[in-house]
N, C-alpha and C. Protein backbone atom coordinates (compact mmCIF):
# COMPACT_ATOMS: atom_id res chain seq x y z
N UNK A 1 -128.08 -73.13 229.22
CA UNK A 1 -127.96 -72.20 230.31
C UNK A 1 -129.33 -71.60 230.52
N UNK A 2 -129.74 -71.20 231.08
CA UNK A 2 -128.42 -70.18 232.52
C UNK A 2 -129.41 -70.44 233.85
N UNK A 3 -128.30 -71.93 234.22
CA UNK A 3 -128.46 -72.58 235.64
C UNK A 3 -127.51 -72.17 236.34
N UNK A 4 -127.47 -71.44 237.74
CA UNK A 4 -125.90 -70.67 237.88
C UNK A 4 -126.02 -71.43 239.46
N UNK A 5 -124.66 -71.61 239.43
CA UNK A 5 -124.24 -72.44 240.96
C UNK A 5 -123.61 -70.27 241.56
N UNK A 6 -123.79 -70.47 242.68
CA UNK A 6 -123.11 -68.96 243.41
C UNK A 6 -122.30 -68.96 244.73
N UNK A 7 -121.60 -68.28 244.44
CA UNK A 7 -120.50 -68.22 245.46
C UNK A 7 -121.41 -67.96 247.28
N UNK A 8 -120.75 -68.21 247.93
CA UNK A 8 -121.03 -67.94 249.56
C UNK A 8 -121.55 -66.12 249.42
N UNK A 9 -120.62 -65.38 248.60
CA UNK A 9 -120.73 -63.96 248.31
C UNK A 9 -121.96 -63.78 247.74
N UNK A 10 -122.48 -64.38 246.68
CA UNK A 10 -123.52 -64.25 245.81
C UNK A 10 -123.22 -63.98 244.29
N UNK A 11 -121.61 -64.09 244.05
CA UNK A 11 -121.31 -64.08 242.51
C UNK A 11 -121.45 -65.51 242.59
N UNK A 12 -121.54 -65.07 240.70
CA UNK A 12 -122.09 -66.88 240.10
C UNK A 12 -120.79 -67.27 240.04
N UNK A 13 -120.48 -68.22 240.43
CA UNK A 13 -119.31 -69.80 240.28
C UNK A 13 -119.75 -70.28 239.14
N UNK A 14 -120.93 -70.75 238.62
CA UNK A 14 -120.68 -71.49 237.35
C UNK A 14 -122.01 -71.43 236.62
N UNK A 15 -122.20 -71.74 235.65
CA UNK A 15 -123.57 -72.33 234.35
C UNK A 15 -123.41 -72.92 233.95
N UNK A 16 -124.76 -73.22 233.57
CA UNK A 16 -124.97 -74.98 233.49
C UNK A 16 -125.91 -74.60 232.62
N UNK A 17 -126.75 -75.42 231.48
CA UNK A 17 -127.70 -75.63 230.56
C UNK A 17 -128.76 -75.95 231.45
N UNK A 18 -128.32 -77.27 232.23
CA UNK A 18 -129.08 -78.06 232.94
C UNK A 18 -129.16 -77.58 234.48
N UNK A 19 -130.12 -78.19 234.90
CA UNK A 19 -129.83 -77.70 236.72
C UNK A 19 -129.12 -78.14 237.17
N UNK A 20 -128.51 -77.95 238.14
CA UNK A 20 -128.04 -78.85 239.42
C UNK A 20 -128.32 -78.64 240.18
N UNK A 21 -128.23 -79.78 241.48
CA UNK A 21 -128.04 -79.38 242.61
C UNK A 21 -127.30 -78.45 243.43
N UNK A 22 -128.24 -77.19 243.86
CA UNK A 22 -128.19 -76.11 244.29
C UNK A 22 -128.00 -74.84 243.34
N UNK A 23 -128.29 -74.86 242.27
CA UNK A 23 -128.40 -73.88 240.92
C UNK A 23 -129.54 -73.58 240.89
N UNK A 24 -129.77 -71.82 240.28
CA UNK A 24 -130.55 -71.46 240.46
C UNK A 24 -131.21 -70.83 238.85
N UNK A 25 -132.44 -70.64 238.38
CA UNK A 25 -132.73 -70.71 237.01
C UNK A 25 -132.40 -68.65 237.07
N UNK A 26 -131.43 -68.18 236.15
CA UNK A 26 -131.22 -66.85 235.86
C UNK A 26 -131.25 -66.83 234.77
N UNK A 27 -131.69 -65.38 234.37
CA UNK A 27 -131.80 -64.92 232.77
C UNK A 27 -130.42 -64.81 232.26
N UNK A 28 -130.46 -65.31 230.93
CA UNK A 28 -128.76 -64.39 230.25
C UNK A 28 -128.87 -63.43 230.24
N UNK A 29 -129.82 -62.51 230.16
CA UNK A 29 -129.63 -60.89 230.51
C UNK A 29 -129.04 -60.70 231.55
N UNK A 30 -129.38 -61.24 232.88
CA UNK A 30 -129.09 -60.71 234.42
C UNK A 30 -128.43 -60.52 234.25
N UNK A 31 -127.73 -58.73 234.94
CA UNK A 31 -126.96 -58.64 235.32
C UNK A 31 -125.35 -59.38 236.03
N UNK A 32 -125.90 -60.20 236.65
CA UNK A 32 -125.00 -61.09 237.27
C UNK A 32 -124.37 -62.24 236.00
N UNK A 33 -125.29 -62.49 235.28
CA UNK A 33 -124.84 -63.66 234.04
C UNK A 33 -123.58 -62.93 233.18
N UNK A 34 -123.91 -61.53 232.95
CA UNK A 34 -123.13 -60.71 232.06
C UNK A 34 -122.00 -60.51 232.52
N UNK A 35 -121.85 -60.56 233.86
CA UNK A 35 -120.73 -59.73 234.59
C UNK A 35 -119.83 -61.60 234.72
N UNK A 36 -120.24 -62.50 234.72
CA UNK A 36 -119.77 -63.85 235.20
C UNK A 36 -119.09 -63.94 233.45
N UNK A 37 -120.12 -63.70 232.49
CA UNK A 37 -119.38 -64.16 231.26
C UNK A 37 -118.25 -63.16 230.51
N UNK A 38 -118.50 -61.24 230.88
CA UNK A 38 -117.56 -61.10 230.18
C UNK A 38 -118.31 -59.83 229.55
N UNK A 39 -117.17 -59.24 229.30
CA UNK A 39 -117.43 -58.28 228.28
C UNK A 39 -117.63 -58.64 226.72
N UNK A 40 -119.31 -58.19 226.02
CA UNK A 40 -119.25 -58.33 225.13
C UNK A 40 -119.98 -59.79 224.67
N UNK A 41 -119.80 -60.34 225.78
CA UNK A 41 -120.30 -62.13 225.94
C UNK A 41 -121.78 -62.23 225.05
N UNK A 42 -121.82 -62.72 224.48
CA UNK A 42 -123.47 -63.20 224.22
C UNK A 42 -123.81 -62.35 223.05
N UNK A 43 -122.46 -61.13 222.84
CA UNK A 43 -123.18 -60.00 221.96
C UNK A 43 -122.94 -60.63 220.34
N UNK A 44 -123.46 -60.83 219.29
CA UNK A 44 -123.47 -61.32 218.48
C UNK A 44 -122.75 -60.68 217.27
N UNK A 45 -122.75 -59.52 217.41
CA UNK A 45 -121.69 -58.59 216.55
C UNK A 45 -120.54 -58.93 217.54
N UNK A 46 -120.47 -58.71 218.38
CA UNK A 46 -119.14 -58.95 219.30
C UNK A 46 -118.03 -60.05 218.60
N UNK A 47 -118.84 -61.22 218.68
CA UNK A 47 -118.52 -62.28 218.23
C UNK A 47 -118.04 -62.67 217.20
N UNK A 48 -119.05 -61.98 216.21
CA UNK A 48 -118.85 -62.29 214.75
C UNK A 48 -117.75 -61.43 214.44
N UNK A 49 -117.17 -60.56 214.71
CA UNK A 49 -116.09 -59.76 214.66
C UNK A 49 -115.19 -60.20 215.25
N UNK A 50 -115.16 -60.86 216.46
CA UNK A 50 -113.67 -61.42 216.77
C UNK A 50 -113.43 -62.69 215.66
N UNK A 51 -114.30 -63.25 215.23
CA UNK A 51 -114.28 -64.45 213.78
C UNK A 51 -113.77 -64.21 213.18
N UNK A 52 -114.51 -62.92 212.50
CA UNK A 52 -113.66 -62.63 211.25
C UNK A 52 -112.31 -61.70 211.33
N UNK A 53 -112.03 -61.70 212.73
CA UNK A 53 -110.55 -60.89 213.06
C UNK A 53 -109.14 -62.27 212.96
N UNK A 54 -110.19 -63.40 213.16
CA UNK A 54 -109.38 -65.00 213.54
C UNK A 54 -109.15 -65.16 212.04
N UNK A 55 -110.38 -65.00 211.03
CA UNK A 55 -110.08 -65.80 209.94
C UNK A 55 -109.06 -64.63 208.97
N UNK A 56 -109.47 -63.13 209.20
CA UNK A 56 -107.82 -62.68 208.29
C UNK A 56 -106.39 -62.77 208.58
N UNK A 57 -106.61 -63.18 210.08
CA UNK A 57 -105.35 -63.93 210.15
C UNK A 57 -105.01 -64.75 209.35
N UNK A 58 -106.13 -66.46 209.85
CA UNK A 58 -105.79 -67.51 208.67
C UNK A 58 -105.40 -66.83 207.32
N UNK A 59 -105.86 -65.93 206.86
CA UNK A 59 -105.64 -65.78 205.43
C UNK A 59 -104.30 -65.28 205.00
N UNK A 60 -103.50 -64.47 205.97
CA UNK A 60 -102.70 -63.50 205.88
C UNK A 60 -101.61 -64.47 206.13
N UNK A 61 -101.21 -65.50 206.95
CA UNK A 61 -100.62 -66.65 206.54
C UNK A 61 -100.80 -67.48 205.86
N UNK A 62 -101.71 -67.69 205.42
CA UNK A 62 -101.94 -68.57 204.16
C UNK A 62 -101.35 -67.68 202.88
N UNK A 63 -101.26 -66.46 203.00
CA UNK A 63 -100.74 -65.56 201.64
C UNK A 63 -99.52 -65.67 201.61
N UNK A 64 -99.30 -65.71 203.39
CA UNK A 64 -97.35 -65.63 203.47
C UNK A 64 -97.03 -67.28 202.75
N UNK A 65 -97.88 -68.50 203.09
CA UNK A 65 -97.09 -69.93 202.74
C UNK A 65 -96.82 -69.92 201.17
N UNK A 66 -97.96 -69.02 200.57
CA UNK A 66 -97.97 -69.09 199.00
C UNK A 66 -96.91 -68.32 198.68
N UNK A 67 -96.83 -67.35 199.39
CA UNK A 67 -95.62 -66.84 198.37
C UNK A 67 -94.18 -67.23 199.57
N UNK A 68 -93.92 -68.25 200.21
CA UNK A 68 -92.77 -68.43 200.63
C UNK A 68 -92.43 -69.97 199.86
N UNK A 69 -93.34 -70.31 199.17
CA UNK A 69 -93.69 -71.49 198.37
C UNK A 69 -93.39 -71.16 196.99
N UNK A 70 -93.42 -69.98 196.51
CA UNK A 70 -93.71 -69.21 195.16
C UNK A 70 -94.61 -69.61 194.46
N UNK A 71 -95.97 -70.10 195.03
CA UNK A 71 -97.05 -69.60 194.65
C UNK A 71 -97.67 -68.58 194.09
N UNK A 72 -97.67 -68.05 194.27
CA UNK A 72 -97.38 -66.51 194.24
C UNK A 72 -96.75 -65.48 195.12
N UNK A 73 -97.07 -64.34 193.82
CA UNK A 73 -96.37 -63.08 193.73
C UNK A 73 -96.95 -61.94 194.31
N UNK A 74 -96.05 -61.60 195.61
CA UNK A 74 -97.14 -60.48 196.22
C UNK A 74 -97.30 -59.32 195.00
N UNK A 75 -96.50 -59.04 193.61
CA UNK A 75 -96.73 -58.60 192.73
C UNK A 75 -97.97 -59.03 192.22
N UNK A 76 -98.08 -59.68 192.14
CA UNK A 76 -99.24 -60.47 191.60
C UNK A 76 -100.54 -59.93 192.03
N UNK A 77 -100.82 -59.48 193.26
CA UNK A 77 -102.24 -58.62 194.12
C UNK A 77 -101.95 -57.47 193.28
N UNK A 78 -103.21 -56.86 193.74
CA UNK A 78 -103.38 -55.83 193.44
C UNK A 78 -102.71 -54.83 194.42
N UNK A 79 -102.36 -53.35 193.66
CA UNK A 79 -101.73 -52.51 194.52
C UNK A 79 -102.17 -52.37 196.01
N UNK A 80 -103.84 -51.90 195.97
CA UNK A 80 -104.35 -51.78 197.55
C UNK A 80 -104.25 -53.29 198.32
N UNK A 81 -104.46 -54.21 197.49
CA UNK A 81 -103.89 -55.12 198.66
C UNK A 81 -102.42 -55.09 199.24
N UNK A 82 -101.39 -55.40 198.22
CA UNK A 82 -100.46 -54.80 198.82
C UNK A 82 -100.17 -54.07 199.66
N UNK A 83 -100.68 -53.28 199.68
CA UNK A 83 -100.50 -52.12 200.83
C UNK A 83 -101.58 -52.51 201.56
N UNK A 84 -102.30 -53.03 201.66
CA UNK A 84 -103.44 -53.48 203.24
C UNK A 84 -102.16 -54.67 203.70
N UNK A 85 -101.52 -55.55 203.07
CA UNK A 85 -100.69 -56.77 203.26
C UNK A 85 -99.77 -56.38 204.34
N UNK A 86 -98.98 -55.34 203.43
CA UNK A 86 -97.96 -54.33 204.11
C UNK A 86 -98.15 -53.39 205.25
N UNK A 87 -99.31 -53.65 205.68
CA UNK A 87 -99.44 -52.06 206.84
C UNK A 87 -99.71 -53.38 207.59
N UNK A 88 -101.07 -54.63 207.65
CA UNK A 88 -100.84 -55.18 209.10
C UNK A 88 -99.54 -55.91 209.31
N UNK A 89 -98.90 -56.77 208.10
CA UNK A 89 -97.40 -57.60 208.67
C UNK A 89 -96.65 -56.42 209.24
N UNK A 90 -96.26 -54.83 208.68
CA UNK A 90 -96.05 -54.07 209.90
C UNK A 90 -96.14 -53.98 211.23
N UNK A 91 -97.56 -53.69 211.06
CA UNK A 91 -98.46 -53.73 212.45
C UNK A 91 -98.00 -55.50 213.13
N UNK A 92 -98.10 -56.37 212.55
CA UNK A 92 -97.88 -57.22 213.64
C UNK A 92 -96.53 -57.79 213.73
N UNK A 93 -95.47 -56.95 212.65
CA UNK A 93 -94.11 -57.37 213.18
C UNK A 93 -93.81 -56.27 214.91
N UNK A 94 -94.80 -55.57 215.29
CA UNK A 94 -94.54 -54.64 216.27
C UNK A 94 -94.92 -55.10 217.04
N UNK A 95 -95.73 -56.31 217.33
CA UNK A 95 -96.58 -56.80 218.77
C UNK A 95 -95.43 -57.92 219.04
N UNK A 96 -95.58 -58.21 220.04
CA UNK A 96 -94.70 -58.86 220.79
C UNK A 96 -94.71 -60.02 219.95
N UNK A 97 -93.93 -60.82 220.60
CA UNK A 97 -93.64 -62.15 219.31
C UNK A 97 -93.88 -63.39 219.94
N UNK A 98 -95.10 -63.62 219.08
CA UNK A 98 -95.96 -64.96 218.91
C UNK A 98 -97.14 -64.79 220.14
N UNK A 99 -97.75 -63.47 219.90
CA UNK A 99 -98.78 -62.97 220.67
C UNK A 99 -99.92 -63.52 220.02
N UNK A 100 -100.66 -64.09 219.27
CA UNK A 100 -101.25 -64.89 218.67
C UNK A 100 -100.69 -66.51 218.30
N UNK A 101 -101.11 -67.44 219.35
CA UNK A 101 -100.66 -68.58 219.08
C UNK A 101 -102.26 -69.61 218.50
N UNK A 102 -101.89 -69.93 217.37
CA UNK A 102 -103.05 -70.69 216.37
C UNK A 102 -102.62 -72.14 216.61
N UNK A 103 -101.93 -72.69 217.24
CA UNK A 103 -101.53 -74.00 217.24
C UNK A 103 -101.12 -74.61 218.59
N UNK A 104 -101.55 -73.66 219.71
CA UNK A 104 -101.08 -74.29 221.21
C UNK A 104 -100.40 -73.77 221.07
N UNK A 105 -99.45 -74.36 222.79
CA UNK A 105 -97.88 -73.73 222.97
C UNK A 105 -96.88 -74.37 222.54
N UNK A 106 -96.37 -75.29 221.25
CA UNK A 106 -95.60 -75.51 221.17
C UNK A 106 -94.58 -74.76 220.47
N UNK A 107 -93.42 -74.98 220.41
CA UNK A 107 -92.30 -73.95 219.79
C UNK A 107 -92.49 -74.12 218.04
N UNK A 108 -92.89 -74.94 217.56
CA UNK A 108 -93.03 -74.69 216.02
C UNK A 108 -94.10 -74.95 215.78
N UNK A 109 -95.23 -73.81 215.44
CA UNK A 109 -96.45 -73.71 214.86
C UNK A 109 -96.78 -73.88 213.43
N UNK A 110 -95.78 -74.07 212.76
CA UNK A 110 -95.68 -74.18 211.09
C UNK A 110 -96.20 -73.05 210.29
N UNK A 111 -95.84 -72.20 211.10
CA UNK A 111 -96.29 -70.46 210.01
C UNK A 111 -95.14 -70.23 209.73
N UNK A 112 -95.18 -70.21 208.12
CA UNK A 112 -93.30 -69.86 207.63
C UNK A 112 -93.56 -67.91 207.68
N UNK A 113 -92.82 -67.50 208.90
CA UNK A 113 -92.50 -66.33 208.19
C UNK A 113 -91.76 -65.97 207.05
N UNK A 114 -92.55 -64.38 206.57
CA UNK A 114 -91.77 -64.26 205.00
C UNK A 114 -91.62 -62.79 205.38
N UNK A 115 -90.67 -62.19 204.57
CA UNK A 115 -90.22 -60.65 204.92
C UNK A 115 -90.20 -60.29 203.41
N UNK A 116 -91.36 -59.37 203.07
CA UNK A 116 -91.95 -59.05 201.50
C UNK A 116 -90.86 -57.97 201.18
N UNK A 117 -89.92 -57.37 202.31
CA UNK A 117 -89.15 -56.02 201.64
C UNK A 117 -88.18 -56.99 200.33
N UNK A 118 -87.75 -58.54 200.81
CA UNK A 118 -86.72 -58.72 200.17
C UNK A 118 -87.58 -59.08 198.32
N UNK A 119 -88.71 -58.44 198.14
CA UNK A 119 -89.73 -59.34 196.56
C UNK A 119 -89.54 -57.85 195.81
């Protein structure tokens, strides 16, 4: 980037690495680049924080397969984990259901839910 094709209006339609025909060479700073990509776009803490918001997910199902496997024992953590375990599966038994899809849209994503009140 940031080769930007632009609307009849003068917002950018698209970027490109490369030129094209009728693209014009803009900074990723510009104004206009920022507002085309997004809030937060390009910001590198931004980023790296939505990552590691993706990967405690992965983990937090990966804790549920082990212990719906009996792998382990949510006894088995330590108390404060436990209770970090217990406050987000809270927190995300309250968001709408299957507001995070890790596998596309199909109807079985292979995340075994587990319900820790019954351990």
């Amino acid at each position: 980037m940031p080769y930007a094709l632009r609307h009849t209006d003068g917002r950018i339609l698209s970027l490109h690495r490369n030129p094209e025909a009728g693209s014009e060479f803009v900074p990723a700073e510009h104004p206009d680049v920022q507002a085309f990509l997004g809030p937060g776009a390009g910001d590198p803490q931004s980023e790296f924080a939505r990552l590691d918001a993706d990967v405690v997910r992965v983990l937090e199902d990966l804790i549920d397969v082990l212990i719906a496997r009996q792998v382990l024992r949510i006894t088995d953590l330590p108390v404060q984990a436990q209770e970090k375990l217990y406050a987000r599966k809270s927190f995300r038994d309250r968001k709408p259901a299957r507001a995070l899809r890790l596998y596309g849209d199909g109807d079985d994503d292979g995340i075994i839910s587990t319900d820790f009140g019954t351990l």
